[in-house]
Protein backbone atom coordinates (compact mmCIF):
# COMPACT_ATOMS: atom_id res chain seq x y z
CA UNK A 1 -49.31 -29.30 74.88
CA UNK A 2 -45.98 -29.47 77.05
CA UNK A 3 -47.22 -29.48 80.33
CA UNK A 4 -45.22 -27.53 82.59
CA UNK A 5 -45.26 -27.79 86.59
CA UNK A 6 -41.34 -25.97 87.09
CA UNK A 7 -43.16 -23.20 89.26
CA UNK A 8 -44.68 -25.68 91.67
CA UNK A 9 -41.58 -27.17 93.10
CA UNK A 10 -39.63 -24.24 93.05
CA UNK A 11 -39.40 -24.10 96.67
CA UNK A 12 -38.70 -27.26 98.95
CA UNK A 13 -41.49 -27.32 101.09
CA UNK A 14 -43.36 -29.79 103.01
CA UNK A 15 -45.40 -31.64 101.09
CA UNK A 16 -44.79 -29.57 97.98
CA UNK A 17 -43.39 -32.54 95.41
CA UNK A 18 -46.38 -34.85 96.48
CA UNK A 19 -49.07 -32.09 95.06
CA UNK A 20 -47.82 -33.42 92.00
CA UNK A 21 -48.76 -37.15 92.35
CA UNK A 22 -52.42 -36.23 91.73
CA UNK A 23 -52.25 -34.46 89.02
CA UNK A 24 -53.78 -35.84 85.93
CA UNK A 25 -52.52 -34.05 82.80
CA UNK A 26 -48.98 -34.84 81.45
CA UNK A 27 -49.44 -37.86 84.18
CA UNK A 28 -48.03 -41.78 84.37
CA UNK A 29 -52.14 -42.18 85.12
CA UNK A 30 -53.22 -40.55 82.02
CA UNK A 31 -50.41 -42.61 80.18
CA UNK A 32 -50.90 -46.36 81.62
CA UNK A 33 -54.57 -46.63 82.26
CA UNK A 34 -55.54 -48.10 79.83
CA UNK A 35 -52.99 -50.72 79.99
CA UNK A 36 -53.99 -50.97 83.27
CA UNK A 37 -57.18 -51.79 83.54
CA UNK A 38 -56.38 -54.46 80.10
CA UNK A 39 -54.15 -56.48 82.91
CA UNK A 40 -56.82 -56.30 85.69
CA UNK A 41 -59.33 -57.38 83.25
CA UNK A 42 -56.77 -60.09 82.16
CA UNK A 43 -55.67 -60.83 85.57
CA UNK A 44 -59.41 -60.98 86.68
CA UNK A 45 -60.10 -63.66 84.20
CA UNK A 46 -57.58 -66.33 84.92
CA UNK A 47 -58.67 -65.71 88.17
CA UNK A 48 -62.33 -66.81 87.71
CA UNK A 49 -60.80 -69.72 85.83
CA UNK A 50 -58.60 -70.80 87.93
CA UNK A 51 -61.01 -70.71 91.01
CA UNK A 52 -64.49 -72.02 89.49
CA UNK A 53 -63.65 -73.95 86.09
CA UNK A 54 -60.29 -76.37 87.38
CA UNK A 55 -60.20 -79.07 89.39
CA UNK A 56 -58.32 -79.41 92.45
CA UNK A 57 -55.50 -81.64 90.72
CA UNK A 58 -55.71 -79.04 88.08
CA UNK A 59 -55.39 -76.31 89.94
CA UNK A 60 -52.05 -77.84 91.69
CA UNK A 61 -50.74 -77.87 88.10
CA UNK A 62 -51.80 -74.16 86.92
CA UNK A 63 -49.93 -73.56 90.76
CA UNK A 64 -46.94 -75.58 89.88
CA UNK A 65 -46.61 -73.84 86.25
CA UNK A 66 -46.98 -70.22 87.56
CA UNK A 67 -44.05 -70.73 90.40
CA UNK A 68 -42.01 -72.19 87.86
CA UNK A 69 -42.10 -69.13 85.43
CA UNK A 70 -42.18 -66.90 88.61
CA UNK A 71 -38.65 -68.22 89.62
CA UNK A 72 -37.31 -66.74 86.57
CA UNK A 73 -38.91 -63.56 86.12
CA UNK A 74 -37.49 -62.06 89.64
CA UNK A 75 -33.88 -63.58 88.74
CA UNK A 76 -31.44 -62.93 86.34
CA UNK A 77 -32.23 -65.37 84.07
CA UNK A 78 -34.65 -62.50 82.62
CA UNK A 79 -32.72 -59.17 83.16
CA UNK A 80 -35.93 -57.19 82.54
CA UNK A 81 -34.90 -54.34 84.84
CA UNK A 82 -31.44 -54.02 82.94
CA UNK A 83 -32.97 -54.00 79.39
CA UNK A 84 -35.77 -51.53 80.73
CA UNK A 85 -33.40 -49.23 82.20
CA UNK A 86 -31.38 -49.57 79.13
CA UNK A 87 -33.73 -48.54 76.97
CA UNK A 88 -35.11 -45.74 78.80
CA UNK A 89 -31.91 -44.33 79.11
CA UNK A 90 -31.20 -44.33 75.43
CA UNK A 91 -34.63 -43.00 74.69
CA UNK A 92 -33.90 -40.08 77.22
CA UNK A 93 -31.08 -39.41 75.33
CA UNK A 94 -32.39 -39.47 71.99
CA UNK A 95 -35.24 -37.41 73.45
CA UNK A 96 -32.52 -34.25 74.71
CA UNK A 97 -30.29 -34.81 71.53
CA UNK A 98 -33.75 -33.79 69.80
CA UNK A 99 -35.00 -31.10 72.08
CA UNK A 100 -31.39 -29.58 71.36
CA UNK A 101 -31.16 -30.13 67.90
CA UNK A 102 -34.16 -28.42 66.99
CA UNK A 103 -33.16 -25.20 64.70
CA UNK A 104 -33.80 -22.21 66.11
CA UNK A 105 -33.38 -18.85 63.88
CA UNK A 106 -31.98 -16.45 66.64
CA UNK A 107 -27.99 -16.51 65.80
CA UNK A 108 -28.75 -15.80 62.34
CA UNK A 109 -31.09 -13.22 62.52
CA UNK A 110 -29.00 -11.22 64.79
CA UNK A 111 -25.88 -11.68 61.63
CA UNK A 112 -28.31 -10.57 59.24
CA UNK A 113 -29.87 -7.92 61.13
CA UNK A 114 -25.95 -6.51 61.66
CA UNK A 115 -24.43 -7.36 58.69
CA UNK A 116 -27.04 -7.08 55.92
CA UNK A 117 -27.49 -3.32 55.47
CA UNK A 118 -29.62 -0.70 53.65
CA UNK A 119 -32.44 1.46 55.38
CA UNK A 120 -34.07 1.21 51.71
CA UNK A 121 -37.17 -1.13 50.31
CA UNK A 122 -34.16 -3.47 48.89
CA UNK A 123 -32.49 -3.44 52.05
CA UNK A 124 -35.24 -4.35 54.29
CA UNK A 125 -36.59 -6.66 51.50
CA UNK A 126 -33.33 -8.70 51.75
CA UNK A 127 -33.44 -8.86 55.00
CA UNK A 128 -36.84 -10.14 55.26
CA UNK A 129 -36.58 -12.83 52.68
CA UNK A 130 -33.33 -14.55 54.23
CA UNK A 131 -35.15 -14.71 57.04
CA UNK A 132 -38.22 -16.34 55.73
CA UNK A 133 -36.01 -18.81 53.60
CA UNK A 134 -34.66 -19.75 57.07
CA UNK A 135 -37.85 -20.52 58.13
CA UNK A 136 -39.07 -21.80 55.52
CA UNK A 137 -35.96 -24.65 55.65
CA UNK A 138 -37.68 -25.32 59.34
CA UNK A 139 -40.84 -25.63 58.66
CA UNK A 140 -40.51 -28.32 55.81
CA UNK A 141 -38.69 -30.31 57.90
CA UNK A 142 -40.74 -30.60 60.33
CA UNK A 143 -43.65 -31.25 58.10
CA UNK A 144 -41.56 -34.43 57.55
CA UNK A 145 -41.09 -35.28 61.22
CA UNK A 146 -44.39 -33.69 63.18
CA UNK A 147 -47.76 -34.61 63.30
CA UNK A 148 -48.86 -31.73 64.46
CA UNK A 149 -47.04 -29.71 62.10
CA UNK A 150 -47.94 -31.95 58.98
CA UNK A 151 -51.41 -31.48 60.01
CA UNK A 152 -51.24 -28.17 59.92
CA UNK A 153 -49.32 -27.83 56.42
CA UNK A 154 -50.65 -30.78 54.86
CA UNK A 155 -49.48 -29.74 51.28
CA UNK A 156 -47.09 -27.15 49.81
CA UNK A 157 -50.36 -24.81 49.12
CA UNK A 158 -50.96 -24.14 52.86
CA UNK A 159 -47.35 -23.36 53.48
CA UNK A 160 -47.57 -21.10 50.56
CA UNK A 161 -50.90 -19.43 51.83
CA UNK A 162 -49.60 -19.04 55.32
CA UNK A 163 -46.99 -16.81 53.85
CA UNK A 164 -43.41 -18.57 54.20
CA UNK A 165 -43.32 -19.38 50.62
CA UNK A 166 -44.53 -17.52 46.98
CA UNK A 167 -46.05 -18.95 44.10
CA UNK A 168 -43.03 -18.70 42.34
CA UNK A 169 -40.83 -20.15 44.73
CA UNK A 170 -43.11 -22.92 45.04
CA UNK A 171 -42.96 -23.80 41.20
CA UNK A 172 -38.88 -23.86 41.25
CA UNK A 173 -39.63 -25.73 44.22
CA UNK A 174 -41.64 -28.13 42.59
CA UNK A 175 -39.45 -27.80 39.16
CA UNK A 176 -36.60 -29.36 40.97
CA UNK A 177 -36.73 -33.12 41.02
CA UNK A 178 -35.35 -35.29 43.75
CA UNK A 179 -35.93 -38.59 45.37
CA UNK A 180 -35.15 -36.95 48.71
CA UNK A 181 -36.82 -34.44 51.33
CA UNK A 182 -36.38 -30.79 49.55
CA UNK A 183 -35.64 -29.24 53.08
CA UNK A 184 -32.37 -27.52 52.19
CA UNK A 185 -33.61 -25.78 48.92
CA UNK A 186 -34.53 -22.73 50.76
CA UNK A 187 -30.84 -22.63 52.69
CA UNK A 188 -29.75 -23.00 48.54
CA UNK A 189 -31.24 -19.86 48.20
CA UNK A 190 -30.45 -18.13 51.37
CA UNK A 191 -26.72 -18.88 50.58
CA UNK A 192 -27.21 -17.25 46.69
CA UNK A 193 -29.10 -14.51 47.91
CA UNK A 194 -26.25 -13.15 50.51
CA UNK A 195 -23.80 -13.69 47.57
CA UNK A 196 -25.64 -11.48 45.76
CA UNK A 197 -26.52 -8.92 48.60
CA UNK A 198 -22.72 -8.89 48.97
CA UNK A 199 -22.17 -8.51 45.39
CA UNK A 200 -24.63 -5.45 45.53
CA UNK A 201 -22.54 -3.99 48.88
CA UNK A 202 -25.44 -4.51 51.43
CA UNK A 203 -23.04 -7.20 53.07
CA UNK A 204 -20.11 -4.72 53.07
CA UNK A 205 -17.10 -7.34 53.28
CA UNK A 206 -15.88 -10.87 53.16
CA UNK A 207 -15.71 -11.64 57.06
CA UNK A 208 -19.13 -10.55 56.88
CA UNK A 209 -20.38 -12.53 54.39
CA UNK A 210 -18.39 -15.57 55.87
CA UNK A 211 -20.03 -15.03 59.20
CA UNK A 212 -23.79 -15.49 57.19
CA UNK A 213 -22.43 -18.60 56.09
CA UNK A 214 -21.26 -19.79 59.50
CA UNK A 215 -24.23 -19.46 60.89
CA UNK A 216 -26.45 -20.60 57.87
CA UNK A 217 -24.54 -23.91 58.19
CA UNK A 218 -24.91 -24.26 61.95
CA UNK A 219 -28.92 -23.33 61.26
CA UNK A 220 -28.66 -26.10 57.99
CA UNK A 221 -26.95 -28.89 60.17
CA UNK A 222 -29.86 -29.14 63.14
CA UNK A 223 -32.46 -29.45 60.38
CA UNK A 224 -30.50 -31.85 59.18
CA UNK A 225 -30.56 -33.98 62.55
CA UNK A 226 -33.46 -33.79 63.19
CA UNK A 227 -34.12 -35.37 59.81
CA UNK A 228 -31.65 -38.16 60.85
CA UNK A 229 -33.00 -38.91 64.43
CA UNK A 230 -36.63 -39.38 62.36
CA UNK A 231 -35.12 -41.66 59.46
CA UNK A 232 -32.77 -43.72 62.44
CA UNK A 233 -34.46 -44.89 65.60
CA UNK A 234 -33.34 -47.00 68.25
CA UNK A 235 -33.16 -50.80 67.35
CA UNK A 236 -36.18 -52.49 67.58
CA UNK A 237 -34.45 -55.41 69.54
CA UNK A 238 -35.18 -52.92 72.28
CA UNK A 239 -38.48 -52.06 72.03
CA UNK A 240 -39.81 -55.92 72.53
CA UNK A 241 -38.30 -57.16 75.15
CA UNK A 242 -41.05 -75.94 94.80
CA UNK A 243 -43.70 -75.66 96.57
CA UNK A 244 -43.05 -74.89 99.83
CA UNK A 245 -43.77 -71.67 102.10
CA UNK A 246 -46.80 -70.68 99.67
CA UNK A 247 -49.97 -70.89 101.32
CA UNK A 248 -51.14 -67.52 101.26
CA UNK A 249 -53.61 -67.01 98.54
CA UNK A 250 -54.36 -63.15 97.62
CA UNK A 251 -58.01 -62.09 95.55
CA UNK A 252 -56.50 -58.91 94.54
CA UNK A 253 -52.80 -59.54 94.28
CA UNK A 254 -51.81 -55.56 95.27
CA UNK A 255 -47.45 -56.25 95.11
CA UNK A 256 -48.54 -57.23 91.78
CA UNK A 257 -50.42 -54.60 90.17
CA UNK A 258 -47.34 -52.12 91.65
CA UNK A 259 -45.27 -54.52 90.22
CA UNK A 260 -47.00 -53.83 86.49
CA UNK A 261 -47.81 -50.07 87.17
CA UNK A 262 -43.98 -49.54 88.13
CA UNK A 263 -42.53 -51.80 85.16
CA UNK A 264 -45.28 -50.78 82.50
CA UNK A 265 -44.82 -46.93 83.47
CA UNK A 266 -41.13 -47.07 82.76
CA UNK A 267 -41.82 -48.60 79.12
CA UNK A 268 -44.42 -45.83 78.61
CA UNK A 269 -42.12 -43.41 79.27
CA UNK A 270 -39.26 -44.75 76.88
CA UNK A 271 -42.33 -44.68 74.51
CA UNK A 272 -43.52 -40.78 74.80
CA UNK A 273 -40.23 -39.78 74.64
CA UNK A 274 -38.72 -41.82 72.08
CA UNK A 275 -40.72 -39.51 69.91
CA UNK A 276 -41.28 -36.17 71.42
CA UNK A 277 -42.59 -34.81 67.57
CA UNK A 278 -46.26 -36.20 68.16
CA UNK A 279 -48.71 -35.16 69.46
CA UNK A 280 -49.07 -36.67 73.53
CA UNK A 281 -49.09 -33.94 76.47
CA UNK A 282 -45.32 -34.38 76.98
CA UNK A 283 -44.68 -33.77 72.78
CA UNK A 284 -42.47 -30.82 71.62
CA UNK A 285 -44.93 -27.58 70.79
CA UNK A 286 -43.68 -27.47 67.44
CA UNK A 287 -46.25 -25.72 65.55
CA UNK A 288 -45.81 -22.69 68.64
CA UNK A 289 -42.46 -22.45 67.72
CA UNK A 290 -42.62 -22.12 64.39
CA UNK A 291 -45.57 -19.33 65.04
CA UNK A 292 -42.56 -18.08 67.76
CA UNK A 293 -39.57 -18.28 65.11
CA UNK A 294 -41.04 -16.12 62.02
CA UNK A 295 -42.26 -13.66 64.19
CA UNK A 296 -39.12 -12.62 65.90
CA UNK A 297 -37.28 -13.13 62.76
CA UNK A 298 -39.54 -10.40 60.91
CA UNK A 299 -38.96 -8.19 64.09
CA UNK A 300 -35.00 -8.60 64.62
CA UNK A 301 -34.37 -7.87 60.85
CA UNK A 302 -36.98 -4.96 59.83
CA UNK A 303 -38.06 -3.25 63.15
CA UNK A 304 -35.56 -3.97 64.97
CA UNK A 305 -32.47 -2.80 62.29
CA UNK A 306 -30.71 0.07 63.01
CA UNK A 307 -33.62 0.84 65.49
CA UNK A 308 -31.60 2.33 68.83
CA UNK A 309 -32.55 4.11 71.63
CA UNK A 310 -31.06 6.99 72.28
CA UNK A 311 -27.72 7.19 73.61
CA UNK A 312 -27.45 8.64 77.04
CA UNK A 313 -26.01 8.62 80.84
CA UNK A 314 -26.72 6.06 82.85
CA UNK A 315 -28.84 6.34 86.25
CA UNK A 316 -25.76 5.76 88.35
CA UNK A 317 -23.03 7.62 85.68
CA UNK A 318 -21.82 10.16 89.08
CA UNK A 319 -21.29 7.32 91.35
CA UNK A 320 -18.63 5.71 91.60
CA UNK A 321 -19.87 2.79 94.63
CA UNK A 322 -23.78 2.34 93.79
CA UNK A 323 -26.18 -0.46 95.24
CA UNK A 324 -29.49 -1.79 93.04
CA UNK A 325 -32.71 -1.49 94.92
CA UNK A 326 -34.55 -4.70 96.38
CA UNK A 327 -38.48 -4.84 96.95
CA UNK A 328 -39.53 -5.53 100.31
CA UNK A 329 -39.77 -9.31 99.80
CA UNK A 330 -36.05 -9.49 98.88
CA UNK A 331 -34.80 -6.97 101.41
CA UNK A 332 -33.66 -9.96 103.66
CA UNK A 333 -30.82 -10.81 101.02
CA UNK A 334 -28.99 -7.40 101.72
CA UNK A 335 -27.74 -8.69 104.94
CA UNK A 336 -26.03 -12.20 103.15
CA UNK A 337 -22.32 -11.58 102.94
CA UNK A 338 -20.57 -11.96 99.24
CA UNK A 339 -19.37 -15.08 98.65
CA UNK A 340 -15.27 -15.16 98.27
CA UNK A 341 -14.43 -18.39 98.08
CA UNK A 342 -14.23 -21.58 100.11
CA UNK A 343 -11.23 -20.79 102.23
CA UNK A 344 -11.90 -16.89 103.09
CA UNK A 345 -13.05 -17.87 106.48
CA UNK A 346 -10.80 -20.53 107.15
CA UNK A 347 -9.59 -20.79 110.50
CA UNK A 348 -5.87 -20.67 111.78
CA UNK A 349 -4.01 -21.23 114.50
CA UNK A 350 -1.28 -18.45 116.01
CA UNK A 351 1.51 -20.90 114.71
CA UNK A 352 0.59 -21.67 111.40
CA UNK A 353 0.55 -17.92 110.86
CA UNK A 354 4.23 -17.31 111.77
CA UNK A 355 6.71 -16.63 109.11
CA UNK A 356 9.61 -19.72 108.58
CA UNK A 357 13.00 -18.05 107.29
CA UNK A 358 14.78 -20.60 105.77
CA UNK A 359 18.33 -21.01 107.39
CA UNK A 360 20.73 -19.40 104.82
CA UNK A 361 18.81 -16.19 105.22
CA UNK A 362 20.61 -13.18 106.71
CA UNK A 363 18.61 -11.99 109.93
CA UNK A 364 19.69 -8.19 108.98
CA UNK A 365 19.27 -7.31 105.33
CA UNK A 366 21.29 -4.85 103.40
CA UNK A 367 19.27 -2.24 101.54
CA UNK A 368 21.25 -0.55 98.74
CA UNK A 369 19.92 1.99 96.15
CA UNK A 370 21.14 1.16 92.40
CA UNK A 371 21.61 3.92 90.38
CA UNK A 372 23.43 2.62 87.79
CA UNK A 373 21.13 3.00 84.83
CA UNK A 374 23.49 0.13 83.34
CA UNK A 375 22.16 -2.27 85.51
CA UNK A 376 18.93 -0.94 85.99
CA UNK A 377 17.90 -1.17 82.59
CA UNK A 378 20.07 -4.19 81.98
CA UNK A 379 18.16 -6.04 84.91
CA UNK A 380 14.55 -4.87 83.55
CA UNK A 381 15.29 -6.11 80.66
CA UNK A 382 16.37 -9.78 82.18
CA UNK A 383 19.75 -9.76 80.29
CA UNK A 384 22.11 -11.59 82.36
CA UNK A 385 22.42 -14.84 84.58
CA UNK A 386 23.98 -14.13 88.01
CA UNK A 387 26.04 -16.52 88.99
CA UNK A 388 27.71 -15.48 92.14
CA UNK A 389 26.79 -15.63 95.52
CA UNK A 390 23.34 -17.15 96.36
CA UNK A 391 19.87 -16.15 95.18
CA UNK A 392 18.99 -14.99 99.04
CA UNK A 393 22.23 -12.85 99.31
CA UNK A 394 21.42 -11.18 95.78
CA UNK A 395 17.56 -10.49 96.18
CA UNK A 396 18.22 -9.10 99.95
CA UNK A 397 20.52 -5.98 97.58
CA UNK A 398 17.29 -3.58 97.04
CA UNK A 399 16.70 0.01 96.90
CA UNK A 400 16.81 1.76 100.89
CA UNK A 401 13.20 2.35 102.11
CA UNK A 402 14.48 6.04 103.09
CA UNK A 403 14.80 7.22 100.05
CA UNK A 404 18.21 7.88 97.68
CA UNK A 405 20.06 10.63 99.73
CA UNK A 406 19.65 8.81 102.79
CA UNK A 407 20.73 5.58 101.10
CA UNK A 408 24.01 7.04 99.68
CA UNK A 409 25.20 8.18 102.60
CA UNK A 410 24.67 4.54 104.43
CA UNK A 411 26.27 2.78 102.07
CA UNK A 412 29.39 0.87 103.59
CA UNK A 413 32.57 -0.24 101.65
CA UNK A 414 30.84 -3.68 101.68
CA UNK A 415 28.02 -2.67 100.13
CA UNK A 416 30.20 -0.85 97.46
CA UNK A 417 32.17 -3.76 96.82
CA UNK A 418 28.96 -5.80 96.74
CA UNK A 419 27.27 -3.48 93.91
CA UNK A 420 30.80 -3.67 91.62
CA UNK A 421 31.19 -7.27 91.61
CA UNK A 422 27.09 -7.63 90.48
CA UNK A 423 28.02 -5.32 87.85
CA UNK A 424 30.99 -6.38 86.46
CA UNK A 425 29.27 -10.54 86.25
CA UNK A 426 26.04 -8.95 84.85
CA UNK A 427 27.94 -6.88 82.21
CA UNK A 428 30.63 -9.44 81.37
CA UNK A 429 28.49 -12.04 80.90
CA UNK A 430 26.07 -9.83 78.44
């Protein structure tokens, strides 16, 4: 069973990361000791040997060996660490690739539940049977791939019994010879049968019908990766991979045994994970998910089609600026401002908030109101490239914050002449 400690270290608390070194389930303990105590027995025995059965001119030798193949195991010569990590990381990898590959019905049975209509016996009983093909697809791959799940279907009969298969279907099952895993069969049929429901109306148009597809082939392609990360595992090339100063002799050699608890514990974690469809603590709950899959198929199809509540106001539908209620323990989070980006608070000095007119600008600005619909409509529509006078002189020609009647009667000949010459460039060049 996936062992699951997420709540625990939730918060960041003293001391609240270290509760989890003794626990015992799902544990690098419960992994490695029996490996463990294999090397202390091992270690124990050379030790007895080498104190009580050599000589002392043998015992300079056994010495003399054991610094020589010391020398290479903490240098490069062996990169044990880089292999290790390696490995671990590609069996991490794998391990995700798997978690996420694993099919999972919920995209299809919402298309079929919205697409696949009828409140009749045939409608529901199309519903229902896509569903369970689906399913069914799932759970004979992972017969192929799980322990756990191949114990629990070990033949054809209990898949039938446990209701994602019929008699019938299991004989053109059967009838159907192939040297290959018969996982997509049931996807055969899900694919016919929406034909057919389409063919009959209950899938009312093509888009429709292409959407079941979509997602039929989306459902189709995870089983089928999850039959491909079973049939192609990682290489096995990774899986199998003086004198002086030394005076101090240790009975129970303690760098040593961290050394193997630290080094043996990595491997045994590229090993649980390299193959998360077993049956160790750590091991995908496959058999729950199956149970979890069919069961909110059935519902999402039959009890949940066309089952709404009823329409109606919401609690807040006559106000316009509403707040949602805390409880008392999150009360505190009222006071928290909204965050609004990096640089809302960002402080500036009195100069940099000055405004810089560039040096061709006129201090004074004219304002002048065009009427002319001519050029009103012909600069909305962006007809026209001005090319007299400067931009600033043109853009500082705008409507008189007064209003029109004031405008007109402050309009100088300048101005005048002004408007007529942007008219006439506008215009002639249109």
């Amino acid at each position: 069973m996936t062992v699951s400690y997420t709540l625990e270290v939730a918060n960041a608390e003293f001391g609240g990361f270290s509760k989890l070194l003794f626990r015992w389930r799902g544990s690098i303990y419960r992994l490695l000791y029996k490996e463990f105590i294999v090397f202390c027995g091992v270690y124990l025995f050379f030790s007895l040997f080498y104190r009580f059965l050599l000589t002392a001119k043998q015992q300079d030798l056994f010495e003399r060996v054991a610094l020589y193949c010391d020398q290479f195991t903490n240098t490069n010569y062996i990169p044990v660490l880089f292999v290790l990590g390696f490995y671990v990381t590609q069996a991490f990898n794998r391990w995700w690739g798997q978690y996420t590959s694993f099919p999972l019905p919920d995209n299809l049975m919402m298309v079929v539940s919205g697409n696949v209509h009828g409140a009749d016996e045939r409608g529901r009983l199309l519903r229902r049977t896509l569903m369970r093909y689906a399913n069914l697809s799932s759970v004979l791959i992972l017969r192929s791939i799980s322990t756990r799940v191949h114990k629990r279907f070990p033949t054809l009969e209990h898949v039938v019994e446990a209701g994602f298969m019929t008699t019938h279907e299991l004989k053109k099952f059967e009838s159907l010879h192939s040297d290959f895993n018969k996982y997509w069969m049931p996807l055969t049929w899900f694919s016919n049968l929406a034909s057919r429901a389409r063919e009959e109306g209950r899938v009312r148009d093509d888009i429709a019908l292409r959407l079941l597809m979509d997602e039929l082939n989306k459902y189709r392609a995870k089983c089928s990766l999850l039959f491909h990360y079973d049939w192609i595992s990682i290489p096995l090339v990774y899986t199998q991979k003086g004198y002086k100063d030394h005076t101090f002799d240790m009975y129970v050699p303690v760098f040593t045994l961290l050394q193997f608890f630290f080094y043996t514990g990595w491997l045994k974690v590229g090993e649980l994970i390299i193959n998360p469809f077993g049956e160790d603590d750590d091991d995908f709950e496959t058999n729950q998910l199956i149970d979890r899959n069919i069961q909110v198929s059935m519902l999402a199809v039959d009890d949940m089609y066309q089952n709404l509540a009823q329409i109606v106001k919401d609690k807040h539908w006559e106000q316009r600026h509403f707040s949602i209620p805390y409880t008392l323990s999150t009360a505190a989070e009222i006071m928290k401002p909204a965050f609004k980006g990096s640089t809302f608070d960002m402080r500036m000095s009195a100069e940099d908030l000055e405004i810089h007119q560039p040096a061709d600008t006129a201090e004074k600005k004219q304002f002048l109101p065009l009427k002319d619909n001519g050029l009103d409509s012909l600069l909305q529509r962006g007809k026209g490239v001005l090319r007299v006078g400067s931009l600033p002189s043109l853009m500082n020609i705008s409507s008189h914050p007064n209003g029109e009647e004031d405008g007109e009667e402050d309009i100088s000949a300048t101005s005048r002449e002004q408007k007529k010459t942007l008219i006439n460039v506008a215009v002639d060049h249109n």
